[in-house]
C-alpha atoms as a PDB file:
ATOM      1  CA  UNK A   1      87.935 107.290  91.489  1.00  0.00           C
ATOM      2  CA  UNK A   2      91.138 106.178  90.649  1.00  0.00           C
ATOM      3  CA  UNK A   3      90.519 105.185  87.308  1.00  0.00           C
ATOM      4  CA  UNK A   4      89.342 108.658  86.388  1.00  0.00           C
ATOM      5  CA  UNK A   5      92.281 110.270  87.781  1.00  0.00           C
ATOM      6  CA  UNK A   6      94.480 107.813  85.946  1.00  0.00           C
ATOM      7  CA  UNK A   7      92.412 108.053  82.783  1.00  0.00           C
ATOM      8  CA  UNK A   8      92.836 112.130  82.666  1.00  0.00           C
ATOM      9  CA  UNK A   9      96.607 111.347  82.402  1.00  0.00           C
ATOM     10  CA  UNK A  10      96.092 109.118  79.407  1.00  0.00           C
ATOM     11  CA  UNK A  11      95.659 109.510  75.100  1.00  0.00           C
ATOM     12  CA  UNK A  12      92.311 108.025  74.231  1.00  0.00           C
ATOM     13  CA  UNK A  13      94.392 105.160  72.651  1.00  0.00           C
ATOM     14  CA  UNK A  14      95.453 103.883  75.857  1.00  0.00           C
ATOM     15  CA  UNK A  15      93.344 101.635  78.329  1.00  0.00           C
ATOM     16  CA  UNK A  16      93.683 101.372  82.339  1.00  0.00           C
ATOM     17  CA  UNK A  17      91.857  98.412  83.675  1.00  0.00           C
ATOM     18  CA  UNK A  18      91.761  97.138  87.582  1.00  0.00           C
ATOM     19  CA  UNK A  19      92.851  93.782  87.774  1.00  0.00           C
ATOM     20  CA  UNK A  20      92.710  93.337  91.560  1.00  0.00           C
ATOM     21  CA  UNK A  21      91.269  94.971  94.640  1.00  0.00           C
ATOM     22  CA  UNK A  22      94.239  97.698  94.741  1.00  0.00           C
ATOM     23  CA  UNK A  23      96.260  96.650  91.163  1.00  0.00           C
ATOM     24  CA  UNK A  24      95.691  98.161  88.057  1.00  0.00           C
ATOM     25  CA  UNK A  25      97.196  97.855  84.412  1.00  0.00           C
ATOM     26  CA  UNK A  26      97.603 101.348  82.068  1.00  0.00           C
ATOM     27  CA  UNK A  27      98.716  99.608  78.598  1.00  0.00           C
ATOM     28  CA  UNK A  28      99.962 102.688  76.444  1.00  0.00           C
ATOM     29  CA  UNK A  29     100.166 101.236  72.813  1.00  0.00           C
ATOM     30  CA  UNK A  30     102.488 103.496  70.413  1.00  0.00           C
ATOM     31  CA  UNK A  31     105.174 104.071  72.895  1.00  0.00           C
ATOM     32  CA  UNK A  32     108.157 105.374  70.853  1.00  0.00           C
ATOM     33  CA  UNK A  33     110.516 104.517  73.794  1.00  0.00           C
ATOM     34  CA  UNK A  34     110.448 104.027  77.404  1.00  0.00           C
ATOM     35  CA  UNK A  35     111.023 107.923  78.499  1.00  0.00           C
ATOM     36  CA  UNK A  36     107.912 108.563  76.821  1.00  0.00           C
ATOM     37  CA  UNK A  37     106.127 105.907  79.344  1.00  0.00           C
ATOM     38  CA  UNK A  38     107.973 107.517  82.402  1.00  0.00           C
ATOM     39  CA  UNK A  39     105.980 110.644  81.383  1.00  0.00           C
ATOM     40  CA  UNK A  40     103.109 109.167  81.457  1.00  0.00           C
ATOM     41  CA  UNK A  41     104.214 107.792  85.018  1.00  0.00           C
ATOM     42  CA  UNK A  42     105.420 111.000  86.448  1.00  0.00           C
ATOM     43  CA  UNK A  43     102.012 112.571  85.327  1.00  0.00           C
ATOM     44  CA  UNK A  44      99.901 110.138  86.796  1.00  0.00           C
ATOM     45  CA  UNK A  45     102.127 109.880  89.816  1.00  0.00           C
ATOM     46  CA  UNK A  46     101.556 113.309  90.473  1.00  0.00           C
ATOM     47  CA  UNK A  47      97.493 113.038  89.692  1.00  0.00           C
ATOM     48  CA  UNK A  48      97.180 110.174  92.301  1.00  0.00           C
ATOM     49  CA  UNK A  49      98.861 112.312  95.015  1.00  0.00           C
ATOM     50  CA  UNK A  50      96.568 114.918  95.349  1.00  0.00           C
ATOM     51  CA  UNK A  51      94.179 114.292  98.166  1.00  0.00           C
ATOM     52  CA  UNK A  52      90.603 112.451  96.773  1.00  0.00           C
ATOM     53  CA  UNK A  53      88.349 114.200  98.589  1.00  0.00           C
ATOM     54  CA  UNK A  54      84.916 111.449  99.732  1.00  0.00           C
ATOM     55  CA  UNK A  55      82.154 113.141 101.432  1.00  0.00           C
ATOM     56  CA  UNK A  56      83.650 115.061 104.437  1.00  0.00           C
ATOM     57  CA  UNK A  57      86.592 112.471 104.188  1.00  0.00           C
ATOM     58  CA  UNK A  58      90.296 113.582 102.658  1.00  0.00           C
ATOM     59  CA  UNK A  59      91.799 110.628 101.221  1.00  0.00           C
ATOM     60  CA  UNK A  60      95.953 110.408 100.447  1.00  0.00           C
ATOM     61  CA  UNK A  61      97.031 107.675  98.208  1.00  0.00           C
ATOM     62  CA  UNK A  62     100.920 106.573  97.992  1.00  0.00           C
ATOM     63  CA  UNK A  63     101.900 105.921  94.742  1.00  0.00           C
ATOM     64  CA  UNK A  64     105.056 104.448  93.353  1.00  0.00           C
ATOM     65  CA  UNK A  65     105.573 103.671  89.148  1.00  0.00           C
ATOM     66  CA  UNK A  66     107.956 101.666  86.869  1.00  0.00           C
ATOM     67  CA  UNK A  67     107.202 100.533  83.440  1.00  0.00           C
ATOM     68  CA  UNK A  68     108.021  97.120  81.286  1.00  0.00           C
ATOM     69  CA  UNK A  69     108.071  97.530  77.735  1.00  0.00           C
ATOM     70  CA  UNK A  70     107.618  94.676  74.816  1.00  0.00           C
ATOM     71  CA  UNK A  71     109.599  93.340  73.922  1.00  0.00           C
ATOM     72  CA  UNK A  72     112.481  94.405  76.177  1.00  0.00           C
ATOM     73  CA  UNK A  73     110.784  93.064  79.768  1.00  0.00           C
ATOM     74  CA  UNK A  74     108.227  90.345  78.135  1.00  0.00           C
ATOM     75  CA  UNK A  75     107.588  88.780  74.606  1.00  0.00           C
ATOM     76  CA  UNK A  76     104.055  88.548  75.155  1.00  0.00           C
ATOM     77  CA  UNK A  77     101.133  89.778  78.276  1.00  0.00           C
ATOM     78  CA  UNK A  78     101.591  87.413  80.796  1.00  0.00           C
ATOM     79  CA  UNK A  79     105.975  87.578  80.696  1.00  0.00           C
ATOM     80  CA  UNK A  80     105.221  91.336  80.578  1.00  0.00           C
ATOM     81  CA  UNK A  81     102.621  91.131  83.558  1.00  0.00           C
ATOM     82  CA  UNK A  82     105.305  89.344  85.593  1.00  0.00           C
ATOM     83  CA  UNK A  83     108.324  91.302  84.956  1.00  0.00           C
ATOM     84  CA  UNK A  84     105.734  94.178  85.804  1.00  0.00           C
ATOM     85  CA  UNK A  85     104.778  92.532  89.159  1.00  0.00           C
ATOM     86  CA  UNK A  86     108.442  92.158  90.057  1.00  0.00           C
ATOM     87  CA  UNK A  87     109.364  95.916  89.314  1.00  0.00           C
ATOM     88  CA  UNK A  88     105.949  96.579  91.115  1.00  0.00           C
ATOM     89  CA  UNK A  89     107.611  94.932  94.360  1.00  0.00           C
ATOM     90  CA  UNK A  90     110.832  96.791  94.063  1.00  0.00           C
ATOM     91  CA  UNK A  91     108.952 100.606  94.003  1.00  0.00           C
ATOM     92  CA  UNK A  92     107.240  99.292  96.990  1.00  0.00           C
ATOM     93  CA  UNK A  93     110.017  99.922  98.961  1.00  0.00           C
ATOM     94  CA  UNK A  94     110.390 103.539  97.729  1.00  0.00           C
ATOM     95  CA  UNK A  95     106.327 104.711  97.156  1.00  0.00           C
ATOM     96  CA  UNK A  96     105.896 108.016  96.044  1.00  0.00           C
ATOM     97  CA  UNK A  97     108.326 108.012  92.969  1.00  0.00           C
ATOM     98  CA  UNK A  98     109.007 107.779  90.094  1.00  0.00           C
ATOM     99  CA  UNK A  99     112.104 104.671  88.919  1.00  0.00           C
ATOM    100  CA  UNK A 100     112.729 102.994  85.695  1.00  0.00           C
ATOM    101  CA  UNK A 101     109.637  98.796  85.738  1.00  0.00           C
ATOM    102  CA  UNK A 102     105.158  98.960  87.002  1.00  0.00           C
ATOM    103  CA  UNK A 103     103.467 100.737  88.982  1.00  0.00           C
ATOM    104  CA  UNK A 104     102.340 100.799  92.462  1.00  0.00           C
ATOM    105  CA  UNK A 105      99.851 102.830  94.228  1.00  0.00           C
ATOM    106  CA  UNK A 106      97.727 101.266  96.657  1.00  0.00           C
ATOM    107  CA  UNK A 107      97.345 100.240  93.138  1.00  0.00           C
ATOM    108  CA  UNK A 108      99.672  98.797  90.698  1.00  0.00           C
ATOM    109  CA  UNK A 109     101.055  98.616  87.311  1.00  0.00           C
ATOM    110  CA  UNK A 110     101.996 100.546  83.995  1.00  0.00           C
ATOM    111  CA  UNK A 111     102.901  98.197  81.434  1.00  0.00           C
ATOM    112  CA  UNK A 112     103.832  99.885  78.439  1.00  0.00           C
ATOM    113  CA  UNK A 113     103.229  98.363  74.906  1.00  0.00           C
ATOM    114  CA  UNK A 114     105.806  99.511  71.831  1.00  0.00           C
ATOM    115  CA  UNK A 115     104.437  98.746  68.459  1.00  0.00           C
END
């Protein structure tokens, strides 16, 4: 269900994959620079908030976003994937917004890729 949602908020080019029981990872290859990403966030943050509706049963997700960019936050995946992590921790605290490094939903991460 999630994926969906988060895959209506994406180009075709870009990939979402879960990675854990409540993490994901949107790569968004072509990024011209990192506003272009928090777009992407705000629009998916918004998606995830609306109620997923199971059955009889109404659903509310918390969501929370940052992005890390190559090569700014990471030279390769797994630097990226842990400066991701550590932004994802930070938006924790605040869930339901939008802020600068991953993202975090009863979920997880946006890493953005620049070519």
């Amino acid at each position: 269900m999630v994926v969906t949602r988060l895959e209506e908020c994406l180009r075709e080019s870009d990939t979402v994959a879960r990675v854990g029981g409540d993490e994901f990872v949107v790569l968004l290859p072509r990024i011209e620079v990192e506003q272009d990403a928090m777009v992407v966030a705000q629009k998916s943050l918004h998606t995830l908030l609306q109620p997923f509706v199971l059955e009889e049963h109404i659903l509310h997700v918390s969501a929370s976003f940052d992005v890390a960019t190559y090569p700014e936050h990471g030279a390769d995946y797994e630097q990226l994937i842990k400066s991701a992590d550590r932004a994802m921790y930070r938006a924790k605290e605040g869930r339901g917004r939008c802020n600068g490094l991953v993202c975090r939903i009863g979920i997880r991460i946006i890493l953005t890729i620049t070519s």
